[in-house]
PDB file of N, CA and C in Angstrom:
ATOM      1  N   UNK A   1      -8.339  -3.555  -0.289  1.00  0.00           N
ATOM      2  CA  UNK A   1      -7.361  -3.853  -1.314  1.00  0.00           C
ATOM      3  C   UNK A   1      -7.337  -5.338  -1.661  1.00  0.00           C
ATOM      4  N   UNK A   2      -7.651  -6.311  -0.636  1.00  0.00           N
ATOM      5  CA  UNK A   2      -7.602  -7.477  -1.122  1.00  0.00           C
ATOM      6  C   UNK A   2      -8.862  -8.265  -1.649  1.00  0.00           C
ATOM      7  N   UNK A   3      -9.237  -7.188  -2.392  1.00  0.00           N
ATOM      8  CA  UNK A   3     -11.030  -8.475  -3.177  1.00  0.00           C
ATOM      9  C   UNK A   3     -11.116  -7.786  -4.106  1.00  0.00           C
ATOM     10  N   UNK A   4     -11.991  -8.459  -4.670  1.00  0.00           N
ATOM     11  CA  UNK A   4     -12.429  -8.050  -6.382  1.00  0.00           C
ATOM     12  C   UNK A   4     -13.121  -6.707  -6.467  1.00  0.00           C
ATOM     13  N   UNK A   5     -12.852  -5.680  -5.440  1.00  0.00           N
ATOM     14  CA  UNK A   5     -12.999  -4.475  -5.697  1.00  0.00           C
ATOM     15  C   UNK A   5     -12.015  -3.380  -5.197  1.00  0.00           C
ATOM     16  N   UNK A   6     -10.625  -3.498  -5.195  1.00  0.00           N
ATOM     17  CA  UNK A   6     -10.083  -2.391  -4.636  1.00  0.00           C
ATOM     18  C   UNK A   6     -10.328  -1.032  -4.509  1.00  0.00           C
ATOM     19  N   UNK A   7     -11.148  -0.931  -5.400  1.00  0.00           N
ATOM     20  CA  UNK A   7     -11.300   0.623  -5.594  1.00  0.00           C
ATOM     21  C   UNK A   7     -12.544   0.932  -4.832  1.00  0.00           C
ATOM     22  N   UNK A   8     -12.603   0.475  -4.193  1.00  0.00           N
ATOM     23  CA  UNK A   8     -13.554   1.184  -2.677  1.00  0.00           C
ATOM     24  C   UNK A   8     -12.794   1.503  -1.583  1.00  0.00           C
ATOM     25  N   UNK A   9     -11.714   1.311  -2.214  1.00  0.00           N
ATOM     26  CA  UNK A   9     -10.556   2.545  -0.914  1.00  0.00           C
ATOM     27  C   UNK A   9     -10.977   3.603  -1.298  1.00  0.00           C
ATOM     28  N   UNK A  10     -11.484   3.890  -2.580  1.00  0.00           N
ATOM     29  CA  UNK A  10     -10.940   5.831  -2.905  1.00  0.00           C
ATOM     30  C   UNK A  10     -12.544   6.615  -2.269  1.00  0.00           C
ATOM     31  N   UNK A  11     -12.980   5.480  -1.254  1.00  0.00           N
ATOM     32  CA  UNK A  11     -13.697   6.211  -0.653  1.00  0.00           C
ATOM     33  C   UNK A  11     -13.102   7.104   1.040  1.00  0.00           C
ATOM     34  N   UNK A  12     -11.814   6.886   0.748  1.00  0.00           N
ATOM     35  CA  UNK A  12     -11.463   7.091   2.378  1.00  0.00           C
ATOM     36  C   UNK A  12      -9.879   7.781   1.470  1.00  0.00           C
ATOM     37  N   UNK A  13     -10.030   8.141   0.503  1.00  0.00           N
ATOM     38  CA  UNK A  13      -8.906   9.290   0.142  1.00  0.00           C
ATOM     39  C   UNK A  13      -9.939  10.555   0.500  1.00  0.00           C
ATOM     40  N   UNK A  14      -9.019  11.713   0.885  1.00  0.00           N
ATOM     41  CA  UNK A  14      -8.722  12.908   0.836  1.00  0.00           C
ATOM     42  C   UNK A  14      -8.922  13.487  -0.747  1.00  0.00           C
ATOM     43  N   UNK A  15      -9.661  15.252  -1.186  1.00  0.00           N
ATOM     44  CA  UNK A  15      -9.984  15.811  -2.151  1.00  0.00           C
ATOM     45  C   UNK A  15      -8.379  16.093  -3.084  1.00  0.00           C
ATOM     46  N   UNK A  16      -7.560  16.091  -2.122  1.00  0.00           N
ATOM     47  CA  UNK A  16      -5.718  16.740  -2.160  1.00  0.00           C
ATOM     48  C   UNK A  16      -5.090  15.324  -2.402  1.00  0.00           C
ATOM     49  N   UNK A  17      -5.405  14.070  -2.034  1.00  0.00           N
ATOM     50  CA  UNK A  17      -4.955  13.022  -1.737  1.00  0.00           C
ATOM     51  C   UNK A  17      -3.626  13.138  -3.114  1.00  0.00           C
ATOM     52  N   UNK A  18      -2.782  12.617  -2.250  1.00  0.00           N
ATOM     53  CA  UNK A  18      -0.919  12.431  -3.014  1.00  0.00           C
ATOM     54  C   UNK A  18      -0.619  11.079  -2.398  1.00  0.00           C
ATOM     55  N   UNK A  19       0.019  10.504  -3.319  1.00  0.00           N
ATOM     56  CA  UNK A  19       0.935   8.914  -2.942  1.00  0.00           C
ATOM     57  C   UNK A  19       1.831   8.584  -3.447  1.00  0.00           C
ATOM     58  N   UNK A  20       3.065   7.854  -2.940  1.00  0.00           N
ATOM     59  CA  UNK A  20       3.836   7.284  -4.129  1.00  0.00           C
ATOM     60  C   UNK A  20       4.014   5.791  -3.419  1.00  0.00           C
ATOM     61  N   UNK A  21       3.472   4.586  -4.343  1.00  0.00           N
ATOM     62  CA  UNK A  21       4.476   3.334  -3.719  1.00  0.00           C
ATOM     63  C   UNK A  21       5.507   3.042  -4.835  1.00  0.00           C
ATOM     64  N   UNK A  22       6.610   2.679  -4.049  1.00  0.00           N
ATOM     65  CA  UNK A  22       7.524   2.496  -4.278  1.00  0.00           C
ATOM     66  C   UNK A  22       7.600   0.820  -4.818  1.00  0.00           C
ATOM     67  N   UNK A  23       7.517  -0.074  -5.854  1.00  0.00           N
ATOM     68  CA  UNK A  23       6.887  -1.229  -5.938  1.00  0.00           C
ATOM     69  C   UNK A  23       8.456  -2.002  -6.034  1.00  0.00           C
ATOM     70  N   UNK A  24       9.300  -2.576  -5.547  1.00  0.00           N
ATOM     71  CA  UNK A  24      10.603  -3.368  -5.830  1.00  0.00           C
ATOM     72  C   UNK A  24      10.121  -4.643  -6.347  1.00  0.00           C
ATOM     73  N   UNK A  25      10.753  -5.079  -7.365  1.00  0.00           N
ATOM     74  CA  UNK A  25      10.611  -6.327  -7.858  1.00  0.00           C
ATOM     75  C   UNK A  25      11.445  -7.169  -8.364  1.00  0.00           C
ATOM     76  N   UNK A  26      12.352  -6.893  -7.410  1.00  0.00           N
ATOM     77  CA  UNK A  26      13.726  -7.987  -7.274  1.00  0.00           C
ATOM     78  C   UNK A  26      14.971  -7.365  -8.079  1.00  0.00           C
ATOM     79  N   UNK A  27      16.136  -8.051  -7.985  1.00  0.00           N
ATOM     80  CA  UNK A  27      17.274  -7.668  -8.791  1.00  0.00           C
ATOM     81  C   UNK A  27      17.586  -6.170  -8.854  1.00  0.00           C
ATOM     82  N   UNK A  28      17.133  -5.514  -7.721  1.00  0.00           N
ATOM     83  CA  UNK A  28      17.600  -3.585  -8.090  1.00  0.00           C
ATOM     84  C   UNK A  28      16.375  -3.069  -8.933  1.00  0.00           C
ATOM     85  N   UNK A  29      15.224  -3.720  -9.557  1.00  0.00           N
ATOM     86  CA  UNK A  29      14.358  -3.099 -10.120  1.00  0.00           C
ATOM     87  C   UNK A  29      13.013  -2.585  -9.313  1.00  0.00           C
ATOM     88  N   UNK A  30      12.698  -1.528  -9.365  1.00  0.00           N
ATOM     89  CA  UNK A  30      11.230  -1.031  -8.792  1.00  0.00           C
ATOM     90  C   UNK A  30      10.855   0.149 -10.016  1.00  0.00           C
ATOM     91  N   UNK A  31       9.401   0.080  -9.577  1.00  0.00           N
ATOM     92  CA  UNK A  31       8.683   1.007 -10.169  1.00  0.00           C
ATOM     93  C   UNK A  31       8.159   2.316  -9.404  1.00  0.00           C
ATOM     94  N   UNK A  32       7.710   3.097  -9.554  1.00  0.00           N
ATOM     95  CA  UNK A  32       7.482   4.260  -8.490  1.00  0.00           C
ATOM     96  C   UNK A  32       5.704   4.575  -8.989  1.00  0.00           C
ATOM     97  N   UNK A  33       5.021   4.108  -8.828  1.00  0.00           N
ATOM     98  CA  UNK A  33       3.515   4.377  -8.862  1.00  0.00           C
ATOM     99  C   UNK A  33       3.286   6.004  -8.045  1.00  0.00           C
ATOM    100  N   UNK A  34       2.579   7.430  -8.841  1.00  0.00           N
ATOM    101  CA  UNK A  34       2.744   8.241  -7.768  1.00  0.00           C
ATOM    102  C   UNK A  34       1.780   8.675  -8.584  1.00  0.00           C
ATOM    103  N   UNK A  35       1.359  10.274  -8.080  1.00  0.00           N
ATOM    104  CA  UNK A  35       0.507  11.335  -7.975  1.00  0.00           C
ATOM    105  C   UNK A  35      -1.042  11.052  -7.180  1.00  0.00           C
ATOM    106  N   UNK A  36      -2.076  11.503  -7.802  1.00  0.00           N
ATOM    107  CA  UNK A  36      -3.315  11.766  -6.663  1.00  0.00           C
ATOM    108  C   UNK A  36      -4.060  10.863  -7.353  1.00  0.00           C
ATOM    109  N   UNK A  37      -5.572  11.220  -6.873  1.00  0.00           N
ATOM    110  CA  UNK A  37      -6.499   9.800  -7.215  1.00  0.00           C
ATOM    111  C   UNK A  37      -6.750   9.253  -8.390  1.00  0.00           C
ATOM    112  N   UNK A  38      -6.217  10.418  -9.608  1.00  0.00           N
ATOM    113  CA  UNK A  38      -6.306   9.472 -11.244  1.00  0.00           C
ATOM    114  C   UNK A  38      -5.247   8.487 -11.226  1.00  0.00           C
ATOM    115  N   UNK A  39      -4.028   8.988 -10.551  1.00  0.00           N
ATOM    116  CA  UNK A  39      -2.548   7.785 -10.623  1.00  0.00           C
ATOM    117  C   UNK A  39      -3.423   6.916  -9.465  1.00  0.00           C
ATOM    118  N   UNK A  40      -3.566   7.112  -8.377  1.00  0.00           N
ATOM    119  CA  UNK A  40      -4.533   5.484  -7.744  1.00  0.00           C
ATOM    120  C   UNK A  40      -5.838   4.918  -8.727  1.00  0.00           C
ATOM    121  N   UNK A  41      -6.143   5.834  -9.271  1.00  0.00           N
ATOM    122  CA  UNK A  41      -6.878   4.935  -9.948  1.00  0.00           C
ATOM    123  C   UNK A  41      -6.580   3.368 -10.867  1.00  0.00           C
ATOM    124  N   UNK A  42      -5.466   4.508 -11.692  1.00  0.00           N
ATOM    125  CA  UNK A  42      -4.597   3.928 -12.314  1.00  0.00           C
ATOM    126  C   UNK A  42      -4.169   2.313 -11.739  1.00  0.00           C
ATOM    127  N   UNK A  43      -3.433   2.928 -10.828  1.00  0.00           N
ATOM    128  CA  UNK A  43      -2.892   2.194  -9.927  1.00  0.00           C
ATOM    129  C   UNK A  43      -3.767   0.604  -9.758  1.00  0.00           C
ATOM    130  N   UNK A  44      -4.774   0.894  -9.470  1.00  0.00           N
ATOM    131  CA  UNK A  44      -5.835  -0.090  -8.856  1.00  0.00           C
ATOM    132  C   UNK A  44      -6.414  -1.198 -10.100  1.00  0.00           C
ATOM    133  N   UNK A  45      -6.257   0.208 -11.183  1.00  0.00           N
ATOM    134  CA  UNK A  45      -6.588  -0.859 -12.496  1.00  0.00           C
ATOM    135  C   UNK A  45      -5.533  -2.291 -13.002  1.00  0.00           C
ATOM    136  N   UNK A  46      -4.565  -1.812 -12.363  1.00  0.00           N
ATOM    137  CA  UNK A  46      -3.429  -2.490 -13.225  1.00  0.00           C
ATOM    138  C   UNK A  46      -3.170  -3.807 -12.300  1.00  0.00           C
ATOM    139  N   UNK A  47      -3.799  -3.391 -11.246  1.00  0.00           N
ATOM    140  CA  UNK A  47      -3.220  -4.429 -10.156  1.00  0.00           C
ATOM    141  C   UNK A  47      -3.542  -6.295  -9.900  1.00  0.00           C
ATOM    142  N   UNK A  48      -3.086  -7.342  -9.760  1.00  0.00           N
ATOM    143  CA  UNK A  48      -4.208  -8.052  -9.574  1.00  0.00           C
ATOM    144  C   UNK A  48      -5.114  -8.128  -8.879  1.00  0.00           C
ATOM    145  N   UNK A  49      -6.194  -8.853  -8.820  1.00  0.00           N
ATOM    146  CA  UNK A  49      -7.704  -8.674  -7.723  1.00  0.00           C
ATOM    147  C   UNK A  49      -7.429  -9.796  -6.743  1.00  0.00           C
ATOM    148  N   UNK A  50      -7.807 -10.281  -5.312  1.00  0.00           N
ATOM    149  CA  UNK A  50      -8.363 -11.140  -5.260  1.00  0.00           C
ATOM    150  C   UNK A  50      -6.945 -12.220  -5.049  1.00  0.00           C
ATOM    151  N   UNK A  51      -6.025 -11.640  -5.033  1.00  0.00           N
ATOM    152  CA  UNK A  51      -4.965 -12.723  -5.501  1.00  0.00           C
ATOM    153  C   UNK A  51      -3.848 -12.789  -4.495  1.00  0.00           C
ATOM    154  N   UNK A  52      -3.258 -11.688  -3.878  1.00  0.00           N
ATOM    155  CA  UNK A  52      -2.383 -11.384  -2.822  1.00  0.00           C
ATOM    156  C   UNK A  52      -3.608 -11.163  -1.308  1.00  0.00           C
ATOM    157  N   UNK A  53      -2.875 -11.117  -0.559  1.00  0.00           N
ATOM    158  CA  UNK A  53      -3.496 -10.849   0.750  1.00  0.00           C
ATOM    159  C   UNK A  53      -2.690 -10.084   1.865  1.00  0.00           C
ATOM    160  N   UNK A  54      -2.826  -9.203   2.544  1.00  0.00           N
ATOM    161  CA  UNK A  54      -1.878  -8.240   3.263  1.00  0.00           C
ATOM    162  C   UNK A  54      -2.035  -8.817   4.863  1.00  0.00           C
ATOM    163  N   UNK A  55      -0.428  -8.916   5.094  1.00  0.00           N
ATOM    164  CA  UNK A  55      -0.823  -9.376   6.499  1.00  0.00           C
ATOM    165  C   UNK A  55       0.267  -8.114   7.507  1.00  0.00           C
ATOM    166  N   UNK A  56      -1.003  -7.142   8.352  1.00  0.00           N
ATOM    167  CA  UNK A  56      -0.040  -6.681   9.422  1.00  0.00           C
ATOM    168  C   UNK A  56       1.003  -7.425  10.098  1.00  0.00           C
ATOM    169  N   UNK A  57       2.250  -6.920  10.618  1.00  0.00           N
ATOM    170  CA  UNK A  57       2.994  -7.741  11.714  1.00  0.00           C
ATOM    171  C   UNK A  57       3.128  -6.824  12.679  1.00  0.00           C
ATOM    172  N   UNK A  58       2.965  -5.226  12.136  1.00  0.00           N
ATOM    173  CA  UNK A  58       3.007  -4.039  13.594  1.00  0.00           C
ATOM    174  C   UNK A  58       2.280  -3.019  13.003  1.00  0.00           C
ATOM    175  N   UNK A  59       1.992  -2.012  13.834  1.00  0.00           N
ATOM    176  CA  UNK A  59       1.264  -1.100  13.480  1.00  0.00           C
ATOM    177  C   UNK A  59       1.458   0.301  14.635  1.00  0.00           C
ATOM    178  N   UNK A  60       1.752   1.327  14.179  1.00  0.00           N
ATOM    179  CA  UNK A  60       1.823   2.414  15.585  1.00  0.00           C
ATOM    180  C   UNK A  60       0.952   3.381  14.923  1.00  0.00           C
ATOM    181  N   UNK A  61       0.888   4.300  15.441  1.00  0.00           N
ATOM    182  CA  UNK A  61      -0.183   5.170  15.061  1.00  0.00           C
ATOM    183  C   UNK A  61       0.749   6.834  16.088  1.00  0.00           C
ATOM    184  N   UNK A  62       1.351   7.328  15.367  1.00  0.00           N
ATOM    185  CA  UNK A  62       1.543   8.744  15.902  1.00  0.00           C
ATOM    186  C   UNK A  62       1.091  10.089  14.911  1.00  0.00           C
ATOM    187  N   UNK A  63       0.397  10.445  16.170  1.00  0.00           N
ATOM    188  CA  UNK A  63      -0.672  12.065  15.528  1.00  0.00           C
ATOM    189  C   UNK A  63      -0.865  11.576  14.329  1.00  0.00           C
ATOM    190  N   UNK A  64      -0.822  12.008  13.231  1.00  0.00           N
ATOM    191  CA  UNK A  64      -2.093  11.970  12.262  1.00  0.00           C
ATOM    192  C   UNK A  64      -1.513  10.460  11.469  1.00  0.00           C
ATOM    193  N   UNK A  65      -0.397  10.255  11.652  1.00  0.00           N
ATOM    194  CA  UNK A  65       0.021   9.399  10.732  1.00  0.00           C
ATOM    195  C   UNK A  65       0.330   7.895  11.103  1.00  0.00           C
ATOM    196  N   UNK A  66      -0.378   7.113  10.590  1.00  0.00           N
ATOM    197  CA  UNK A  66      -0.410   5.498  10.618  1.00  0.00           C
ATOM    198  C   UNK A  66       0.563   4.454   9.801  1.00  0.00           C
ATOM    199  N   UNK A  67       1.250   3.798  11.233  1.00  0.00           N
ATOM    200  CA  UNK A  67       2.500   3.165  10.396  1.00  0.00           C
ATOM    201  C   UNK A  67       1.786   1.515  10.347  1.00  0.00           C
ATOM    202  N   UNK A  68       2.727   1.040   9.346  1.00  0.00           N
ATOM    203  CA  UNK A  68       2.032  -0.463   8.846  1.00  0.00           C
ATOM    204  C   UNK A  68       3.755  -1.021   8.514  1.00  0.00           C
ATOM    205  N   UNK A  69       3.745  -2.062   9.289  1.00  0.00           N
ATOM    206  CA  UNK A  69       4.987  -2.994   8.532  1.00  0.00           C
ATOM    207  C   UNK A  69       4.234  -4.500   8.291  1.00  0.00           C
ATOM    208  N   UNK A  70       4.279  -5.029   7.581  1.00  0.00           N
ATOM    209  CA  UNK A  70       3.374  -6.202   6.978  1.00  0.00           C
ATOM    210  C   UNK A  70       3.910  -6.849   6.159  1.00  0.00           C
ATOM    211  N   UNK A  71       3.393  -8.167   5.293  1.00  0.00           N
ATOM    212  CA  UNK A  71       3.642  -9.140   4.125  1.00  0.00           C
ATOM    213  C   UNK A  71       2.806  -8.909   3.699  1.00  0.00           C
ATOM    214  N   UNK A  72       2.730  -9.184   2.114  1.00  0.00           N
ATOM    215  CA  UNK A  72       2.051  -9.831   0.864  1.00  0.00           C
ATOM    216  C   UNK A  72       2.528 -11.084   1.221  1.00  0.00           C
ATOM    217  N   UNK A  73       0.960 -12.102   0.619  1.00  0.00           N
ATOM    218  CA  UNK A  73       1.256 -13.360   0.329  1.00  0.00           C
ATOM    219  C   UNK A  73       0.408 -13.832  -0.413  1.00  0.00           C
ATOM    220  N   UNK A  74       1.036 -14.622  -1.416  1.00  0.00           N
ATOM    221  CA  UNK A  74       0.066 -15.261  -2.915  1.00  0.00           C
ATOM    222  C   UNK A  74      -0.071 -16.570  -1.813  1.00  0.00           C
ATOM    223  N   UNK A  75      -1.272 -16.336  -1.567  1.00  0.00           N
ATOM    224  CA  UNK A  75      -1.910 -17.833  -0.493  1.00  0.00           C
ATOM    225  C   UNK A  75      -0.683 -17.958   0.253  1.00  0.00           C
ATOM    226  N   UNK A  76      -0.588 -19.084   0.643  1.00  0.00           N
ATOM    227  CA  UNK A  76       0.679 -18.790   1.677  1.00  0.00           C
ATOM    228  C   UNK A  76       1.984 -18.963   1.594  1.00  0.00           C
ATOM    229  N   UNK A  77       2.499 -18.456   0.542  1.00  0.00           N
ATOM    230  CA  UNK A  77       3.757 -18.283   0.094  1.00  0.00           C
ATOM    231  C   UNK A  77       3.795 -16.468   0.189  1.00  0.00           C
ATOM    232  N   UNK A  78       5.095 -16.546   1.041  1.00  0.00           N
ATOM    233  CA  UNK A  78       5.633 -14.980   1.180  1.00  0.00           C
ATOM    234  C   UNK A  78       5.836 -14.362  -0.236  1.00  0.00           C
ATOM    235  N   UNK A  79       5.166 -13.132  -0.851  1.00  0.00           N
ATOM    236  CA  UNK A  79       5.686 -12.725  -1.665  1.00  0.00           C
ATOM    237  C   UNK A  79       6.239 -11.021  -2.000  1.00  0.00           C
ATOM    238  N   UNK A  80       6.302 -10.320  -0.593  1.00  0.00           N
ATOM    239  CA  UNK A  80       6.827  -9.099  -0.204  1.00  0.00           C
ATOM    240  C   UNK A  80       6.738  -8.948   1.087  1.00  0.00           C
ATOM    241  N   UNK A  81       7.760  -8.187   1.604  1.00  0.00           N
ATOM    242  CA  UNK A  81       7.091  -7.193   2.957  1.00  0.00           C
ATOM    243  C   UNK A  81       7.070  -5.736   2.411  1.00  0.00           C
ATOM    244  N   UNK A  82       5.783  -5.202   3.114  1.00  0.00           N
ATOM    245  CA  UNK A  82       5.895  -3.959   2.514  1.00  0.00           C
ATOM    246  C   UNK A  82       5.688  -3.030   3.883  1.00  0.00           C
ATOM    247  N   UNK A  83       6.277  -1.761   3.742  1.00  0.00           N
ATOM    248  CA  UNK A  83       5.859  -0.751   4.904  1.00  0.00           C
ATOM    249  C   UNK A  83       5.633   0.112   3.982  1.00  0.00           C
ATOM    250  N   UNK A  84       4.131   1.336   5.039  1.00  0.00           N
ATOM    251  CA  UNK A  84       3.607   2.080   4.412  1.00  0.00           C
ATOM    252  C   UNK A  84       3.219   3.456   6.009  1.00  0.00           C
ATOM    253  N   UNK A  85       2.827   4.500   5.361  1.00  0.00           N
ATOM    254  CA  UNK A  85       2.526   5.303   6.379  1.00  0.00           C
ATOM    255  C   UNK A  85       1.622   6.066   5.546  1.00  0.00           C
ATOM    256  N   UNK A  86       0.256   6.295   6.538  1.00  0.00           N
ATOM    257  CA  UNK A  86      -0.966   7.479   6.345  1.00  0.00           C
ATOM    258  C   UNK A  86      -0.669   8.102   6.488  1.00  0.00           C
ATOM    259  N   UNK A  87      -0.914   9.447   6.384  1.00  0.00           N
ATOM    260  CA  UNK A  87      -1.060  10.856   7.340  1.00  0.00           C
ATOM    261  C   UNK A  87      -2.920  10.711   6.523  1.00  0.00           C
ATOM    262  N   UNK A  88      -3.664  10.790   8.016  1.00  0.00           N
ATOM    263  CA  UNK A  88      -4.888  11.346   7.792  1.00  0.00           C
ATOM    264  C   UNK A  88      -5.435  12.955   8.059  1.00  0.00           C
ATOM    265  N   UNK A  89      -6.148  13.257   7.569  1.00  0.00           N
ATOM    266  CA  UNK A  89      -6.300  14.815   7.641  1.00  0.00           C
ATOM    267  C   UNK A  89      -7.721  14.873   8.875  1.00  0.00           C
ATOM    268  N   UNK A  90      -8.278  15.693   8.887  1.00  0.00           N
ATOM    269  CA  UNK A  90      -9.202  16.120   9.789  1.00  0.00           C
ATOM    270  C   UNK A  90     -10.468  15.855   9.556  1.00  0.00           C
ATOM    271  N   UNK A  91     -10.853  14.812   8.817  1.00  0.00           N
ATOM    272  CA  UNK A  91     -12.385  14.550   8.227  1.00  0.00           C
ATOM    273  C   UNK A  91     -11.682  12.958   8.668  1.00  0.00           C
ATOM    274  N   UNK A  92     -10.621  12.646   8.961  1.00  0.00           N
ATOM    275  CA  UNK A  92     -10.512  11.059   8.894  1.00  0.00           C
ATOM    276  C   UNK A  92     -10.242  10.363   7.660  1.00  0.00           C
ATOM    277  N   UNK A  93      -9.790  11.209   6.674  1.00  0.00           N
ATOM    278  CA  UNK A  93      -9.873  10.895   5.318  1.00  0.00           C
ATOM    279  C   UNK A  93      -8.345  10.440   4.848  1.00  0.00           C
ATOM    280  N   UNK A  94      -7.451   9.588   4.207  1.00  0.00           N
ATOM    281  CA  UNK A  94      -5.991   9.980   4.083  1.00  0.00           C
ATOM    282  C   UNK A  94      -5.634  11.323   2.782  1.00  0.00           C
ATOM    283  N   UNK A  95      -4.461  11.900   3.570  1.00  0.00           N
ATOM    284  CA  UNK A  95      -3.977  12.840   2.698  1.00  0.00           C
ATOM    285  C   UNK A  95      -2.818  12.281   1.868  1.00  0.00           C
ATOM    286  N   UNK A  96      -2.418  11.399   2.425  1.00  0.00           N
ATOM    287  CA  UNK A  96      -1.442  11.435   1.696  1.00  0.00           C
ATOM    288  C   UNK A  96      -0.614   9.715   2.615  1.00  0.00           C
ATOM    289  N   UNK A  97      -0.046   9.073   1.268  1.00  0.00           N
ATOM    290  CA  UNK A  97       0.131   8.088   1.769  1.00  0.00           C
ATOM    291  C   UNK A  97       1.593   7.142   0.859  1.00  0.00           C
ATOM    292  N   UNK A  98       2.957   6.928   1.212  1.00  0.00           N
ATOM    293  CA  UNK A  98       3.728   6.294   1.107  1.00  0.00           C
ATOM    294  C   UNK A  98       3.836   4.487   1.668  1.00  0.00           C
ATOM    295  N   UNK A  99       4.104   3.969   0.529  1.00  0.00           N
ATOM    296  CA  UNK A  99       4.091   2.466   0.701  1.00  0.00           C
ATOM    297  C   UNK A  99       5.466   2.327  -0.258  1.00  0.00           C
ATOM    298  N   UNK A 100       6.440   1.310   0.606  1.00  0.00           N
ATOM    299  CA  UNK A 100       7.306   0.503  -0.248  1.00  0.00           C
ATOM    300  C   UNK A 100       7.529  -0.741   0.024  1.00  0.00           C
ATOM    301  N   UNK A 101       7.912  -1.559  -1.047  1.00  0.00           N
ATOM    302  CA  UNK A 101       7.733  -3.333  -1.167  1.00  0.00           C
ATOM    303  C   UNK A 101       9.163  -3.636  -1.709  1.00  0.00           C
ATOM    304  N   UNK A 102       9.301  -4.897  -1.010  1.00  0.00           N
ATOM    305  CA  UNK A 102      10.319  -5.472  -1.238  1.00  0.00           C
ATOM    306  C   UNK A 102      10.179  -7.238  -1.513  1.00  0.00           C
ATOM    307  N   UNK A 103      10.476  -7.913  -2.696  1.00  0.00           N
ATOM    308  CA  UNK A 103       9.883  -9.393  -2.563  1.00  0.00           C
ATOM    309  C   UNK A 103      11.261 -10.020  -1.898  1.00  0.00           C
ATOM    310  N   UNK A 104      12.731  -8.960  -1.896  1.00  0.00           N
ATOM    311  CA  UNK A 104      14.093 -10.162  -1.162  1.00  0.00           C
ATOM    312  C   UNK A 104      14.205  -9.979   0.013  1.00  0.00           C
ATOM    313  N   UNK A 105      13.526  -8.989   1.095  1.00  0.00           N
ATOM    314  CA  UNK A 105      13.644  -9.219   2.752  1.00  0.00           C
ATOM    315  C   UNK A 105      11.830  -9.833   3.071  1.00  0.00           C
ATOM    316  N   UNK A 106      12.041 -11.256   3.483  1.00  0.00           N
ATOM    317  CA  UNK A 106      11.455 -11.491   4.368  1.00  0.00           C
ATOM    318  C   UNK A 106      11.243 -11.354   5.969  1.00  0.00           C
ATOM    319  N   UNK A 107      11.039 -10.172   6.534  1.00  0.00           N
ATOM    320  CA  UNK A 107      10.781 -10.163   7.601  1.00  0.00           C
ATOM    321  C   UNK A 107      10.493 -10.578   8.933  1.00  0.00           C
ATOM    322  N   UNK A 108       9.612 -11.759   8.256  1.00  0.00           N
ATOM    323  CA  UNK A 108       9.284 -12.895   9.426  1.00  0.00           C
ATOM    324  C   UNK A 108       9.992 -13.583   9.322  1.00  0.00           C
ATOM    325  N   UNK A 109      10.899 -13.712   8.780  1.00  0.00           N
ATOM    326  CA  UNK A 109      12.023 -14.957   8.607  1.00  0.00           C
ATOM    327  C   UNK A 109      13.171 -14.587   9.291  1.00  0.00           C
TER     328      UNK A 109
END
């Protein structure tokens, strides 16, 4: 996700693959990005490249599903924390995957 090609994730989606992130962008406003790999496609088009960078701060992993609590940061200025969870299916592939962002809780702070 973070280089001038995001879209070499949709090699590690699932045939079924479903998502929704939840995108907050301050003041009570978010957007809801959802459905399967044409809405990620979507998704990926619209996004910037190259420009944010994702930083884990935890990570657990129970049965199929992979938790992530982390920051965005435009170089090193905080500019979200976001949590997200996999569920991978049985090829190792994700089925299905929830992410939400917030740019007013800084976490590490």
């Amino acid at each position: 996700m973070d280089s001038d090609t995001p879209e070499d994730i949709l090699g590690m989606i699932a045939p079924d693959f479903r998502f929704s992130i939840v995108f907050g962008t301050g003041g009570g406003e978010a957007r809801d990005f959802a459905g399967g790999r044409e809405a990620m496609e979507g998704y990926l088009a619209q996004r910037e490249k190259s420009v944010l960078t994702h930083h884990v701060l935890s990570s657990a992993t129970v049965g199929a599903d992979e938790h992530v609590l982390g920051q965005a940061r435009r170089g090193e200025a905080f500019e979200s924390t976001f949590v997200a969870v996999a569920r991978i299916d049985a090829d190792g592939k994700v089925a299905a995957l929830m992410i939400g962002r917030s740019p007013l809780l800084d976490i590490a702070a």
